[in-house]
C-alpha atoms as a PDB file:
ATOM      1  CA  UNK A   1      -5.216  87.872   6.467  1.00  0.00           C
ATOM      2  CA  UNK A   2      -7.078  85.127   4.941  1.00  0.00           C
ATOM      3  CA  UNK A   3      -6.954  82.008   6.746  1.00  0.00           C
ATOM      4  CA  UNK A   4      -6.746  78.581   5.023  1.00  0.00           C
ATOM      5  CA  UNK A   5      -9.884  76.321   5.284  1.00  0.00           C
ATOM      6  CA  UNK A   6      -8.515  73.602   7.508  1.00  0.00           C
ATOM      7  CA  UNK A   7     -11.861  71.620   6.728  1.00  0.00           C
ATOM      8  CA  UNK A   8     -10.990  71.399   2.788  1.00  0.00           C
ATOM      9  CA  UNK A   9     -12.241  67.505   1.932  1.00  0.00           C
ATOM     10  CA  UNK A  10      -9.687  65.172   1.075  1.00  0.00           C
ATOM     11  CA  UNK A  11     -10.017  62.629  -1.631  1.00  0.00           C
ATOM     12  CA  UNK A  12     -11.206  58.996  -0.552  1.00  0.00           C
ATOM     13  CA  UNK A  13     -10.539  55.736  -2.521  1.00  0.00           C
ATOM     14  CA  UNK A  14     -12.557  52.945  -2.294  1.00  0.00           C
ATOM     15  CA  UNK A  15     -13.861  49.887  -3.937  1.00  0.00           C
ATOM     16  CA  UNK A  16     -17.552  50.205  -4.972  1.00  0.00           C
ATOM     17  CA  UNK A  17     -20.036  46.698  -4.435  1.00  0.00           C
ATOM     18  CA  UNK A  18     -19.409  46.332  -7.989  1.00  0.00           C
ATOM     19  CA  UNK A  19     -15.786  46.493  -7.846  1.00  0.00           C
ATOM     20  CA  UNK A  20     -15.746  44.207  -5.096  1.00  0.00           C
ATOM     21  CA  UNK A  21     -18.296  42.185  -6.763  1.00  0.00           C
ATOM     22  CA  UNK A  22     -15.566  41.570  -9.629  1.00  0.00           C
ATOM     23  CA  UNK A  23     -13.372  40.803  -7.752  1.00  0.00           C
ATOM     24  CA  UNK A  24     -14.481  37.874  -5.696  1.00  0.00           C
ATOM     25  CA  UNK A  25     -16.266  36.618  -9.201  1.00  0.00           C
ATOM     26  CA  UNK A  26     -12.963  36.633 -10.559  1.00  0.00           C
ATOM     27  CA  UNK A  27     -11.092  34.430  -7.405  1.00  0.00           C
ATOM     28  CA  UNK A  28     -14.082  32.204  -7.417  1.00  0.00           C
ATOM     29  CA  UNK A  29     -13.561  31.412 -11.172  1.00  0.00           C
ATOM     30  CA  UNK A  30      -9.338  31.228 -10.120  1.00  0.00           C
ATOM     31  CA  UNK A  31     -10.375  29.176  -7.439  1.00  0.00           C
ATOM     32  CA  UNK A  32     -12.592  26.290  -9.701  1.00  0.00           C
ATOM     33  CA  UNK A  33     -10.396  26.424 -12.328  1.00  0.00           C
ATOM     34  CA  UNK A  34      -7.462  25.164 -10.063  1.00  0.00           C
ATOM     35  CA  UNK A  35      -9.534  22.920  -8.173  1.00  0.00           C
ATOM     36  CA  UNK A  36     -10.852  21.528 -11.765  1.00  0.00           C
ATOM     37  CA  UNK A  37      -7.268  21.280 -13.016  1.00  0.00           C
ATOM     38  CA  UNK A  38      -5.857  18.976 -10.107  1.00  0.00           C
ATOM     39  CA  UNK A  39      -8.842  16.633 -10.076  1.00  0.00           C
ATOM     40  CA  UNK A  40      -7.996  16.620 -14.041  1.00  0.00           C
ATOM     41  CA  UNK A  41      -4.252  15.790 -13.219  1.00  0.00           C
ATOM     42  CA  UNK A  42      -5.780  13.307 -10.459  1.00  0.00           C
ATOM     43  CA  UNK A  43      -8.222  11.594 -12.974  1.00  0.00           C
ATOM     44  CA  UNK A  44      -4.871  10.924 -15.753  1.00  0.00           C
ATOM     45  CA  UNK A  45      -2.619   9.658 -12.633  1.00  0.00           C
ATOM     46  CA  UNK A  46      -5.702   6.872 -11.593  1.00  0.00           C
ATOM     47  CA  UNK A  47      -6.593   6.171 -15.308  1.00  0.00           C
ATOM     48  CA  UNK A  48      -3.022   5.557 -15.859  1.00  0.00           C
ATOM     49  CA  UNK A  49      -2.420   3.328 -12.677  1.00  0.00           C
ATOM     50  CA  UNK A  50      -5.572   1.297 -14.255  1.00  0.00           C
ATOM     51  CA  UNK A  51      -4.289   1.561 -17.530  1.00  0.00           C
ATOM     52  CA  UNK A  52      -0.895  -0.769 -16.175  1.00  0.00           C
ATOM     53  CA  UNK A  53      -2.880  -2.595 -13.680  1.00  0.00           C
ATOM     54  CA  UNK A  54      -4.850  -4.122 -16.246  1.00  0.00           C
ATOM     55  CA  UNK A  55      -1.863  -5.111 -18.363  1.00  0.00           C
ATOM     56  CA  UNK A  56      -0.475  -6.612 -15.545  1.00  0.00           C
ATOM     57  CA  UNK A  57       0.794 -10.272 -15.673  1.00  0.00           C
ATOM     58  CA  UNK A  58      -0.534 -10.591 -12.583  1.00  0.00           C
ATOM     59  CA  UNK A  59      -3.718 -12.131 -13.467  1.00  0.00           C
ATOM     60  CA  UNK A  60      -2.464 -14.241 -16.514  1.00  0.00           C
ATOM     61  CA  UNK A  61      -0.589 -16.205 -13.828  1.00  0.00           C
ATOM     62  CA  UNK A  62      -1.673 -19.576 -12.677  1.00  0.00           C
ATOM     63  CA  UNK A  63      -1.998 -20.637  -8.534  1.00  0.00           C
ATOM     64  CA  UNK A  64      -3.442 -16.502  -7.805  1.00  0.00           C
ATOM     65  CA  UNK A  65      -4.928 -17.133  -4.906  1.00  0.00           C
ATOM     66  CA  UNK A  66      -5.773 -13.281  -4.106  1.00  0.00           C
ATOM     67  CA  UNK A  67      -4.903  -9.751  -5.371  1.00  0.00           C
ATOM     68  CA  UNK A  68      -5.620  -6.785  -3.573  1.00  0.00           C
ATOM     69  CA  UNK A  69      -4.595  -3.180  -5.382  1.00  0.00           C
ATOM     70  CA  UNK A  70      -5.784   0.594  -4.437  1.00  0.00           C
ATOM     71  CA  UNK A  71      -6.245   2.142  -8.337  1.00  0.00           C
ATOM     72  CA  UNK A  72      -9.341  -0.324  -9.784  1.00  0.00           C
ATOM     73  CA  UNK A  73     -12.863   0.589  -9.121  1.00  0.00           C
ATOM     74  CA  UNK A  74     -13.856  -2.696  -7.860  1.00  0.00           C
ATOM     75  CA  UNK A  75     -11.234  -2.456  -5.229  1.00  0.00           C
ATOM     76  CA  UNK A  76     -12.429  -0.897  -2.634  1.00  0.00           C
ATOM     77  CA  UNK A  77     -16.186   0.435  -1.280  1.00  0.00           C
ATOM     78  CA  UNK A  78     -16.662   4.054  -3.606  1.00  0.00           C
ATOM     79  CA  UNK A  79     -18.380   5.659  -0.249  1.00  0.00           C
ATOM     80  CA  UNK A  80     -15.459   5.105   1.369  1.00  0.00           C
ATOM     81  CA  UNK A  81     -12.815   6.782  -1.310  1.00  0.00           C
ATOM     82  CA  UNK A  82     -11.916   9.909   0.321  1.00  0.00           C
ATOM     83  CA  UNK A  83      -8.718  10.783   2.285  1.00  0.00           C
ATOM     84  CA  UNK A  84      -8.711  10.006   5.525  1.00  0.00           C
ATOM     85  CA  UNK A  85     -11.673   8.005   5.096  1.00  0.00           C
ATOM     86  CA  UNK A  86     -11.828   4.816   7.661  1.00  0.00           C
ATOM     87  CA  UNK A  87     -11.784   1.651   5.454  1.00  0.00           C
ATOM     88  CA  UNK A  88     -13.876  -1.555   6.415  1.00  0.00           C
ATOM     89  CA  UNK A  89     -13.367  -3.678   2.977  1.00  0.00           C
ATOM     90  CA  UNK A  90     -10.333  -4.227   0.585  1.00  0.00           C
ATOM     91  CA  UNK A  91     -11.586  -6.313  -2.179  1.00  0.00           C
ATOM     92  CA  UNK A  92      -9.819  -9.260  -4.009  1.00  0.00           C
ATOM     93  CA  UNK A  93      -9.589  -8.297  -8.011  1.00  0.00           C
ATOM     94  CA  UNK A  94      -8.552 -11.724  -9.367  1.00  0.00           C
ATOM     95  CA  UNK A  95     -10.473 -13.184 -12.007  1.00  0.00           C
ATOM     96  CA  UNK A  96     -11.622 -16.130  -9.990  1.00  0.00           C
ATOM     97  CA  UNK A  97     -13.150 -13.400  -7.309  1.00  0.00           C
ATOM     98  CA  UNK A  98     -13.816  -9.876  -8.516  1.00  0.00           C
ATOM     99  CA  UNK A  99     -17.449 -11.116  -9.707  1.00  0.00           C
ATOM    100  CA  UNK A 100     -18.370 -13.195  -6.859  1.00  0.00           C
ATOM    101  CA  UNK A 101     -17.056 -11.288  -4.037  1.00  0.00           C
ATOM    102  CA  UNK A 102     -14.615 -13.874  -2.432  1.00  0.00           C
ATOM    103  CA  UNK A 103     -11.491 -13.610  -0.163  1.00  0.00           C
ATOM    104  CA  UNK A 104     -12.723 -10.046   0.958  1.00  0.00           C
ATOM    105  CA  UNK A 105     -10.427  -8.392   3.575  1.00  0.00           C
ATOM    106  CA  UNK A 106     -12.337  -7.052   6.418  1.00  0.00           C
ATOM    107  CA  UNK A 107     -11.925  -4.575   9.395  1.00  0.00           C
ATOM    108  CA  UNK A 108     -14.073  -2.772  12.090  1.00  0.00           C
ATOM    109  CA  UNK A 109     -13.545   0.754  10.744  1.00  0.00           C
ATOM    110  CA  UNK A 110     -11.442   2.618  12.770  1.00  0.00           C
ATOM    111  CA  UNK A 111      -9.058   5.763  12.144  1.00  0.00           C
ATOM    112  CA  UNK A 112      -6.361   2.973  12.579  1.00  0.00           C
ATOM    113  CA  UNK A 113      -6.932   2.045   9.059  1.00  0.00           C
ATOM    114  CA  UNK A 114      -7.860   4.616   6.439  1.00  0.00           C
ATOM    115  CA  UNK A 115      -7.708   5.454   2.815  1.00  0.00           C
ATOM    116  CA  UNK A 116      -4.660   7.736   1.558  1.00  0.00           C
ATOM    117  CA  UNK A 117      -5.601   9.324  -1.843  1.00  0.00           C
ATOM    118  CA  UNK A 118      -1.802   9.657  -3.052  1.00  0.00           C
ATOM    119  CA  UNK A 119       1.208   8.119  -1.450  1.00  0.00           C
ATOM    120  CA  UNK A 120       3.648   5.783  -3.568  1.00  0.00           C
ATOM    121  CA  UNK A 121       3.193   7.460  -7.129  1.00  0.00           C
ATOM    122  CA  UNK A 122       0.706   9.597  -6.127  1.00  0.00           C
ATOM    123  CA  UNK A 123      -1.472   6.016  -6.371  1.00  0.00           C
ATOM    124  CA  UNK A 124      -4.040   5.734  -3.562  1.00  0.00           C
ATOM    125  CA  UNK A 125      -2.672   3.765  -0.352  1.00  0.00           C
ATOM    126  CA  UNK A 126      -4.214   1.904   2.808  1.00  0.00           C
ATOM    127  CA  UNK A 127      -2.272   3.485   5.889  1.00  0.00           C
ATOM    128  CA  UNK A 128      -2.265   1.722   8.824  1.00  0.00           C
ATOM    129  CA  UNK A 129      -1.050   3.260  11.981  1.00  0.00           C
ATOM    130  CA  UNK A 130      -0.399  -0.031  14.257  1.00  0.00           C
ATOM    131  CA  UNK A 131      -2.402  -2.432  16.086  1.00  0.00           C
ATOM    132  CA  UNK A 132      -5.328  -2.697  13.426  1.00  0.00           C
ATOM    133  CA  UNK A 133      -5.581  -5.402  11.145  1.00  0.00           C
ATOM    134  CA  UNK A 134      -7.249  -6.408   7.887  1.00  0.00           C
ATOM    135  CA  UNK A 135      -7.963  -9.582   7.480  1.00  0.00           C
ATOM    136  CA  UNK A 136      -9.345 -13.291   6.039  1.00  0.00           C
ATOM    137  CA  UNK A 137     -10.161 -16.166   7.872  1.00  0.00           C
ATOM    138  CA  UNK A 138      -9.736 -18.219   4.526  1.00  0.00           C
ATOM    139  CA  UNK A 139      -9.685 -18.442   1.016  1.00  0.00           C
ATOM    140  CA  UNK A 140     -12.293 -19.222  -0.996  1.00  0.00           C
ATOM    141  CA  UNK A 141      -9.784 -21.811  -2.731  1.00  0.00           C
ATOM    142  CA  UNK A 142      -8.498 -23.823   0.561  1.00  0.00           C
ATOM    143  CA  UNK A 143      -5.046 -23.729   2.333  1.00  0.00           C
ATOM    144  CA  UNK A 144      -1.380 -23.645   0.828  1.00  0.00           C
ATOM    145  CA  UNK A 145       1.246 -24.977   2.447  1.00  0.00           C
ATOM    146  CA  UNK A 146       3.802 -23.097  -0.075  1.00  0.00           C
ATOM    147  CA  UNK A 147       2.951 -19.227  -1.555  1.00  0.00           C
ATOM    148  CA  UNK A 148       4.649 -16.432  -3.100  1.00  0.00           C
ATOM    149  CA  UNK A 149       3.414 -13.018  -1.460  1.00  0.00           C
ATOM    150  CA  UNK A 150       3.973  -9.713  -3.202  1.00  0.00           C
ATOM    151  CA  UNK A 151       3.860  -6.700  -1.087  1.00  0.00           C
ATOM    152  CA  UNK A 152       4.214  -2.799  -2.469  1.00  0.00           C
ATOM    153  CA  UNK A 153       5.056  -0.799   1.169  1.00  0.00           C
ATOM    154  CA  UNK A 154       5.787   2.561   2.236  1.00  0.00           C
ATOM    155  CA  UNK A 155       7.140   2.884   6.204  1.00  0.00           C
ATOM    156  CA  UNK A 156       5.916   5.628   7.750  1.00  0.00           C
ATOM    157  CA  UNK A 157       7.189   4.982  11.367  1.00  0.00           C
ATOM    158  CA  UNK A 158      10.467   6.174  13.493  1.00  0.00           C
ATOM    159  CA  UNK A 159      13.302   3.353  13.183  1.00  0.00           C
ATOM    160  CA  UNK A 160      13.010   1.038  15.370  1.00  0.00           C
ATOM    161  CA  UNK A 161      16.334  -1.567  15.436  1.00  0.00           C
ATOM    162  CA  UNK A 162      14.844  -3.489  17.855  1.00  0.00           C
ATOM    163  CA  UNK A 163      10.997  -4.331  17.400  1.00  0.00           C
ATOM    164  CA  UNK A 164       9.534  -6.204  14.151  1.00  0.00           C
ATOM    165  CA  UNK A 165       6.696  -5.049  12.584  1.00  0.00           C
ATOM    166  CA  UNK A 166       4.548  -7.954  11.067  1.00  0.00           C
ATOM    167  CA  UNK A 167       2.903  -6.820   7.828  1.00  0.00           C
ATOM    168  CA  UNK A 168       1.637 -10.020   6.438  1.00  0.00           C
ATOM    169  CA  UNK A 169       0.360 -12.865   8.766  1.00  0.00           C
ATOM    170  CA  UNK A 170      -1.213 -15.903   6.796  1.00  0.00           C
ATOM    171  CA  UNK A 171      -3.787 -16.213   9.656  1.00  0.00           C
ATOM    172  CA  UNK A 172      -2.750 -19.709  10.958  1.00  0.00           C
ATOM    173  CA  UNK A 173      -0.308 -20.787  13.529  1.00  0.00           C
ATOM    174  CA  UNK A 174       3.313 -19.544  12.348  1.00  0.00           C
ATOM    175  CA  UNK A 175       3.411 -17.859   9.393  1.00  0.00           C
ATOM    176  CA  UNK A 176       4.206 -14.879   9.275  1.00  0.00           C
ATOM    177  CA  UNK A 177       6.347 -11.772   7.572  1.00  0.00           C
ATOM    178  CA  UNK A 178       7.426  -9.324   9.701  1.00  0.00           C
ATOM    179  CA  UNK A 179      10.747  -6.292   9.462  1.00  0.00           C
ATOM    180  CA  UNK A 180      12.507  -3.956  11.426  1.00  0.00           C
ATOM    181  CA  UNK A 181      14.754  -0.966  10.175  1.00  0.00           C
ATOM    182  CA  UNK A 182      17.890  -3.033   9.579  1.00  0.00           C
ATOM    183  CA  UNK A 183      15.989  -6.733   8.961  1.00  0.00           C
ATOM    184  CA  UNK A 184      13.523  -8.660   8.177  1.00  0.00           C
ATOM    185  CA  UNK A 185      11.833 -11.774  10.074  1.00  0.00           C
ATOM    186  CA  UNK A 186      10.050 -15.117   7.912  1.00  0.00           C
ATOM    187  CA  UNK A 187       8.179 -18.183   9.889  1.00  0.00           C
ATOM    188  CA  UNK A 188       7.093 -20.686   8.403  1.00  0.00           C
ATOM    189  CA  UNK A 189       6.620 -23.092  11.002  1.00  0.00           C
ATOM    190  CA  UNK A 190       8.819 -25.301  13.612  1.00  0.00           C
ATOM    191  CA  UNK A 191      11.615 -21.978  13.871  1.00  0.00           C
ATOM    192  CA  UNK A 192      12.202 -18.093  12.898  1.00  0.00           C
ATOM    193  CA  UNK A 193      14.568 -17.147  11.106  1.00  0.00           C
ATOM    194  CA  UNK A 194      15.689 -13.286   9.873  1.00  0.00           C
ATOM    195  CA  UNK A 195      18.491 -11.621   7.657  1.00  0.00           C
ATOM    196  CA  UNK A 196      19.945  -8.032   8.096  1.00  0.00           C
ATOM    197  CA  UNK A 197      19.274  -5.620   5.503  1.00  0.00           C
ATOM    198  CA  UNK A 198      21.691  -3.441   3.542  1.00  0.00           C
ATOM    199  CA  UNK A 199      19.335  -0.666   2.638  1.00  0.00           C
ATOM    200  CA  UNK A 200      17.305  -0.728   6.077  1.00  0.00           C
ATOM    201  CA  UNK A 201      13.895  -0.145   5.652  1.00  0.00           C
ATOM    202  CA  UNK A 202      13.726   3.571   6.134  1.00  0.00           C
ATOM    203  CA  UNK A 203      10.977   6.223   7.265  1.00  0.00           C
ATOM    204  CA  UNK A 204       8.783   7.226   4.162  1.00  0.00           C
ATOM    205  CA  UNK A 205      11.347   4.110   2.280  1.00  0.00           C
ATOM    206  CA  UNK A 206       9.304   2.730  -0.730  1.00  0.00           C
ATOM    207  CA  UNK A 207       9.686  -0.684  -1.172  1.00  0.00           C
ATOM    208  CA  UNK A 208       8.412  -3.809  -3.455  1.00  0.00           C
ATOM    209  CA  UNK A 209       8.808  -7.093  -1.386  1.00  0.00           C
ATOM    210  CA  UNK A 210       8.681 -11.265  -2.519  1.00  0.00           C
ATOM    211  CA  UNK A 211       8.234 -14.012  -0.281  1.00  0.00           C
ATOM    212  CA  UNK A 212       8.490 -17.006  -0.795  1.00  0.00           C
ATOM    213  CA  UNK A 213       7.032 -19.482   2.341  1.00  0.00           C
ATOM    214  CA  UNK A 214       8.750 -23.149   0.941  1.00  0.00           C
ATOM    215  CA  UNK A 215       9.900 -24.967   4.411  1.00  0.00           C
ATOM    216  CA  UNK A 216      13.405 -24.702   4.620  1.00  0.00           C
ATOM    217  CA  UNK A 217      13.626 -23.066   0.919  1.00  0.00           C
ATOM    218  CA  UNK A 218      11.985 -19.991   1.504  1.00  0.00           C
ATOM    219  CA  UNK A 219      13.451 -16.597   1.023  1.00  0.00           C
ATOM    220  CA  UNK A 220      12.859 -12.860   0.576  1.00  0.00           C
ATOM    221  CA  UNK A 221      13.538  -9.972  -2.071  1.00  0.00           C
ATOM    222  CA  UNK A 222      13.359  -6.558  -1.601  1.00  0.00           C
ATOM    223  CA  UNK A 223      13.222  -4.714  -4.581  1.00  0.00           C
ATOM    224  CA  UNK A 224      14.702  -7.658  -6.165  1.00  0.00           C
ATOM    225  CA  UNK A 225      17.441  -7.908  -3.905  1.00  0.00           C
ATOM    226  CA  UNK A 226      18.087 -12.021  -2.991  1.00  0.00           C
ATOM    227  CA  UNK A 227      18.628 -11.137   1.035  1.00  0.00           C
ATOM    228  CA  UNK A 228      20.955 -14.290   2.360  1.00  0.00           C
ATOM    229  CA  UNK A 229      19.835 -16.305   5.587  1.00  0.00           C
ATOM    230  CA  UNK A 230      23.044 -17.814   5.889  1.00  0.00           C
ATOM    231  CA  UNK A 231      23.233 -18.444   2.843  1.00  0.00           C
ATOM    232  CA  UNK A 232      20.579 -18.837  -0.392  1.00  0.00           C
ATOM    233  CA  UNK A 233      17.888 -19.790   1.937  1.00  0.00           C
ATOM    234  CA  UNK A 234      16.506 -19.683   5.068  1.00  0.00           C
ATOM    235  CA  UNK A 235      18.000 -23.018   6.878  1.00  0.00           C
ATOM    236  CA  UNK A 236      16.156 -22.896  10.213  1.00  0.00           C
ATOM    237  CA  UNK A 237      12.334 -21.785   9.067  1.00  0.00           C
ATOM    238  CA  UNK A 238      11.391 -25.346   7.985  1.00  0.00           C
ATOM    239  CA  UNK A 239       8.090 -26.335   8.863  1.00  0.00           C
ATOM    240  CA  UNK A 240       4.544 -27.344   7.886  1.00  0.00           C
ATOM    241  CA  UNK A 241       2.003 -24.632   8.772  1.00  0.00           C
ATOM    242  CA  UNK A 242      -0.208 -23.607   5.792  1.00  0.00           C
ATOM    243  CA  UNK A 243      -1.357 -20.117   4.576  1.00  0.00           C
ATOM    244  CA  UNK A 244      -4.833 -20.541   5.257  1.00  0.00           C
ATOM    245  CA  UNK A 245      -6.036 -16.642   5.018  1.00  0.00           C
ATOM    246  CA  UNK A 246      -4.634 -13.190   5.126  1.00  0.00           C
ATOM    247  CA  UNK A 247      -3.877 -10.847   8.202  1.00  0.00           C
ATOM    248  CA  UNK A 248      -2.472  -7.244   7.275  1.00  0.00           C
ATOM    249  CA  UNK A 249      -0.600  -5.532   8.700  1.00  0.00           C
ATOM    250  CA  UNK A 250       0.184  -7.123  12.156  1.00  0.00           C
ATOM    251  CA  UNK A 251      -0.157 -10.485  13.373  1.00  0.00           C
ATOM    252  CA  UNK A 252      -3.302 -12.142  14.520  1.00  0.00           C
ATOM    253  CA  UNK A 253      -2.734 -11.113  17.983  1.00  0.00           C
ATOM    254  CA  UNK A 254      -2.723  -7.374  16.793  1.00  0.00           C
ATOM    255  CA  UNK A 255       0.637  -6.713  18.767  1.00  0.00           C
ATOM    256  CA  UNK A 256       3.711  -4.522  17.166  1.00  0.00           C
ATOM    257  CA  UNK A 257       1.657  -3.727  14.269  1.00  0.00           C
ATOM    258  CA  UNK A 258       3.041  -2.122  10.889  1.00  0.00           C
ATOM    259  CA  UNK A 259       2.881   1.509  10.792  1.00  0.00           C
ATOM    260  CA  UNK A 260       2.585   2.701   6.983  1.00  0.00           C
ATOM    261  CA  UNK A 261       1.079   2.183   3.220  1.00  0.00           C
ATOM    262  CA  UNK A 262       0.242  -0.763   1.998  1.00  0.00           C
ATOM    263  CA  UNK A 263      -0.536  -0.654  -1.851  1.00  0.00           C
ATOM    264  CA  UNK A 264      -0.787  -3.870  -3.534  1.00  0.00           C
ATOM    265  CA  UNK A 265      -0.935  -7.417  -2.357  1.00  0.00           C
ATOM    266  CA  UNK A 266      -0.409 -10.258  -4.873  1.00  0.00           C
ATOM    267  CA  UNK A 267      -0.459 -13.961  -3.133  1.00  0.00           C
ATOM    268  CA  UNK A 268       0.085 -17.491  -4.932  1.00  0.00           C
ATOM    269  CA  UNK A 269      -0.435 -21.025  -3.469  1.00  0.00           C
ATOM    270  CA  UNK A 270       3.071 -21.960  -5.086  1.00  0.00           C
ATOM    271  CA  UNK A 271       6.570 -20.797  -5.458  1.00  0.00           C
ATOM    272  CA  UNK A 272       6.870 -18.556  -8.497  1.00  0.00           C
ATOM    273  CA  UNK A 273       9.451 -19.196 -11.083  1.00  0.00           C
ATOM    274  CA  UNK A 274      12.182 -16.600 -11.467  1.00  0.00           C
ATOM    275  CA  UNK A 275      11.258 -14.818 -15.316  1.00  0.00           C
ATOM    276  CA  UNK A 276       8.061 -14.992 -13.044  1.00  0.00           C
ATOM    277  CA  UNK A 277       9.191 -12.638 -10.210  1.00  0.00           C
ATOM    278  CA  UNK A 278      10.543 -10.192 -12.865  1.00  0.00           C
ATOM    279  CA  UNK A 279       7.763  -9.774 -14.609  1.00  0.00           C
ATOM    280  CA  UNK A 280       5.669  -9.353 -11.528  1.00  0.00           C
ATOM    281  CA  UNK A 281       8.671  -6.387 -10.742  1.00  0.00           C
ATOM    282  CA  UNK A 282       8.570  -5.086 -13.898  1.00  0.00           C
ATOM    283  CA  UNK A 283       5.001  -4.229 -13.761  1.00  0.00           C
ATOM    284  CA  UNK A 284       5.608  -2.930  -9.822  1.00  0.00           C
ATOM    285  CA  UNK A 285       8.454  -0.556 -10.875  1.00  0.00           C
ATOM    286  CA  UNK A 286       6.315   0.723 -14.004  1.00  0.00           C
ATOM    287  CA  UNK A 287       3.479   1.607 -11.886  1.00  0.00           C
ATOM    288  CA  UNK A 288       4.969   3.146  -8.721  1.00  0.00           C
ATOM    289  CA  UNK A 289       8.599   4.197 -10.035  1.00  0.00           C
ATOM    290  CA  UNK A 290      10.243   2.152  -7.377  1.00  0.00           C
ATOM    291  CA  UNK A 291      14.295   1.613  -8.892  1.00  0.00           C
ATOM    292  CA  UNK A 292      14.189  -2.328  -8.530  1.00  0.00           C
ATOM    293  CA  UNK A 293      17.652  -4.538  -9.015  1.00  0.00           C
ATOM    294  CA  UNK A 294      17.316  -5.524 -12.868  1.00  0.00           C
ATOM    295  CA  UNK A 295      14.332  -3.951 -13.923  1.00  0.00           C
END
C-alpha cells in the first residue's frame, strides 16, 4: 500500500511589504485626517469665543479697571498655549491696557497654575490647584474703594462645608471673596460677613459670579441669583479698605487656595447698574452656556 505523503506543504497567508506598506499609509492618512478635523472643530469653537468676546459690552462700559479672558490672542503668552502648560502671565484686554501692557497678572510658573485648552464650553481655562496665586500689586489707574468683580468659575475640588476658598483677593488689607460648598464669604473691611447658598457650589459646578464691594451695601450673585445677607445686603461688611490690585485665586497669604478654572475676570472701580449686570450675564451665558436667572 501506498502511503500518504505526511510532508505535503500547506498553504501560508501572509501580508507582503507592500500590503503592509498600504496599510499603515492608509492609518497614517486616517490618523491626520482626524487629527486635522478636531483642530478644525477647535479653530471654529476659539474663533467663535472671539467672535462674542469682541461684541461684548464689556469694554463699552465706563470705570473698567481690568479684564482678563482665556479666548483672545493678546491674552495670554502664545509659547505658553498648550495644555498643561505652566502659566507665568494673564494679560489685561481692556482698551485702556491691551496696547501698553498694564495691570498684567503675574506668577512664578509652577504646575500649580497651568493652561487648560477646553473646560467651560470647551473655551480655554486657567486651573489652579491651591496655594498658587496670580496676581497685581496695583492698577495702572489707582485704588477703588467700591468695584464690581465678574468672575466665570468652574470647582474642581471635593466639598468642603467647612473651609473657604478665596478666589479673588483685591491685594490690600481686607478685601476679599472667598466660598465654600454651601456659602460664600465677602470682606470689605472692619467685619466678614457670608450667606448660605441654595445651589452649593458643586465639584465640576459652572458658575458666573458678581460682586459688588460697597461698605455695608455690597452683595453677591451667582448666576444672577441676589444671595440675602440677612437681608438685601450685607449689614456687617462695612468698611473702608480699597481694591488696590488683584490676587487670584487665594488670598495674599496663599493659604486655603481655590482649587479649579478660572475663565474670565471683569473688574470696575464702581458699582454697576442693574440693565448693567444683565448685559454683562447675557454675554457670559452666550459664551459659556451657563443657564443664568433671567437671561
Amino acid at each position: 500500500m501506498f502511503k500518504k505523503n505526511s510532508n505535503k506543504k500547506t498553504k501560508k497567508f501572509a501580508f507582503s511589504l507592500i500590503e503592509l506598506s498600504i496599510v499603515l499609509l492608509v492609518i497614517g492618512i486616517l490618523m491626520v485626517g482626524v487629527s486635522q478635523g478636531y483642530n478644525i472643530v477647535r479653530s471654529a469653537q476659539i474663533s467663535n469665543a472671539r467672535s462674542i468676546t469682541a461684541k461684548s459690552p464689556i469694554q463699552q462700559m465706563s470705570g473698567l479697571l481690568a479684564w482678563y479672558e482665556t479666548s483672545w490672542k493678546e491674552s495670554l503668552i502664545q509659547s505658553e498655549l498648550k495644555d498643561g502648560n505652566n502659566i507665568s502671565t494673564w494679560k489685561d484686554i481692556s482698551p485702556s491696557s491691551i496696547l501698553n501692557g498694564n495691570n498684567q497678572l503675574t506668577t512664578t510658573p509652577s504646575t500649580n497654575i497651568t493652561y487648560t485648552q477646553s473646560s467651560i464650553n470647551k473655551i480655554p481655562a486657567i486651573k489652579f490647584t491651591g496655594g498658587s496665586k496670580l496676581s497685581l500689586a496695583n492698577f495702572s489707574q489707582g485704588a477703588s474703594s467700591q468695584a464690581t468683580i465678574f468672575l466665570v468659575i468652574k470647582v474642581n475640588y471635593v466639598t468642603d462645608t467647612t473651609n473657604y476658598k478665596t478666589i479673588f483677593d483685591g491685594n490690600s488689607a481686607d478685601f476679599s471673596f472667598s466660598i465654600k460648598s454651601d456659602a460664600v464669604q465677602i470682606n470689605t473691611g472692619s467685619a466678614i460677613a457670608s450667606a448660605s447658598i441654595a445651589n452649593s457650589f458643586l465639584n465640576s459646578g459652572e458658575y458666573v459670579i458678581a460682586i459688588y464691594f460697597n461698605g455695608s451695601n455690597s452683595k453677591v450673585y451667582v448666576n444672577d441669583t441676589d444671595l440675602m445677607f440677612g437681608g438685601s445686603v450685607i449689614n456687617n461688611a462695612s468698611g473702608i479698605n480699597q481694591l488696590t490690585g488683584v490676587t487670584l485665586g487665594t488670598n495674599r497669604s496663599g493659604s486655603l487656595g481655590f482649587s479649579g478654572y478660572i475663565s474670565e475676570v471683569a473688574i470696575f472701580n464702581r458699582v454697576i447698574k442693574a440693565g448693567e449686570r444683565k448685559e454683562i450675564f447675557n454675554y457670559f451665558s452666550k459664551k459659556y452656556k451657563i443657564n443664568i436667572n433671567g437671561v
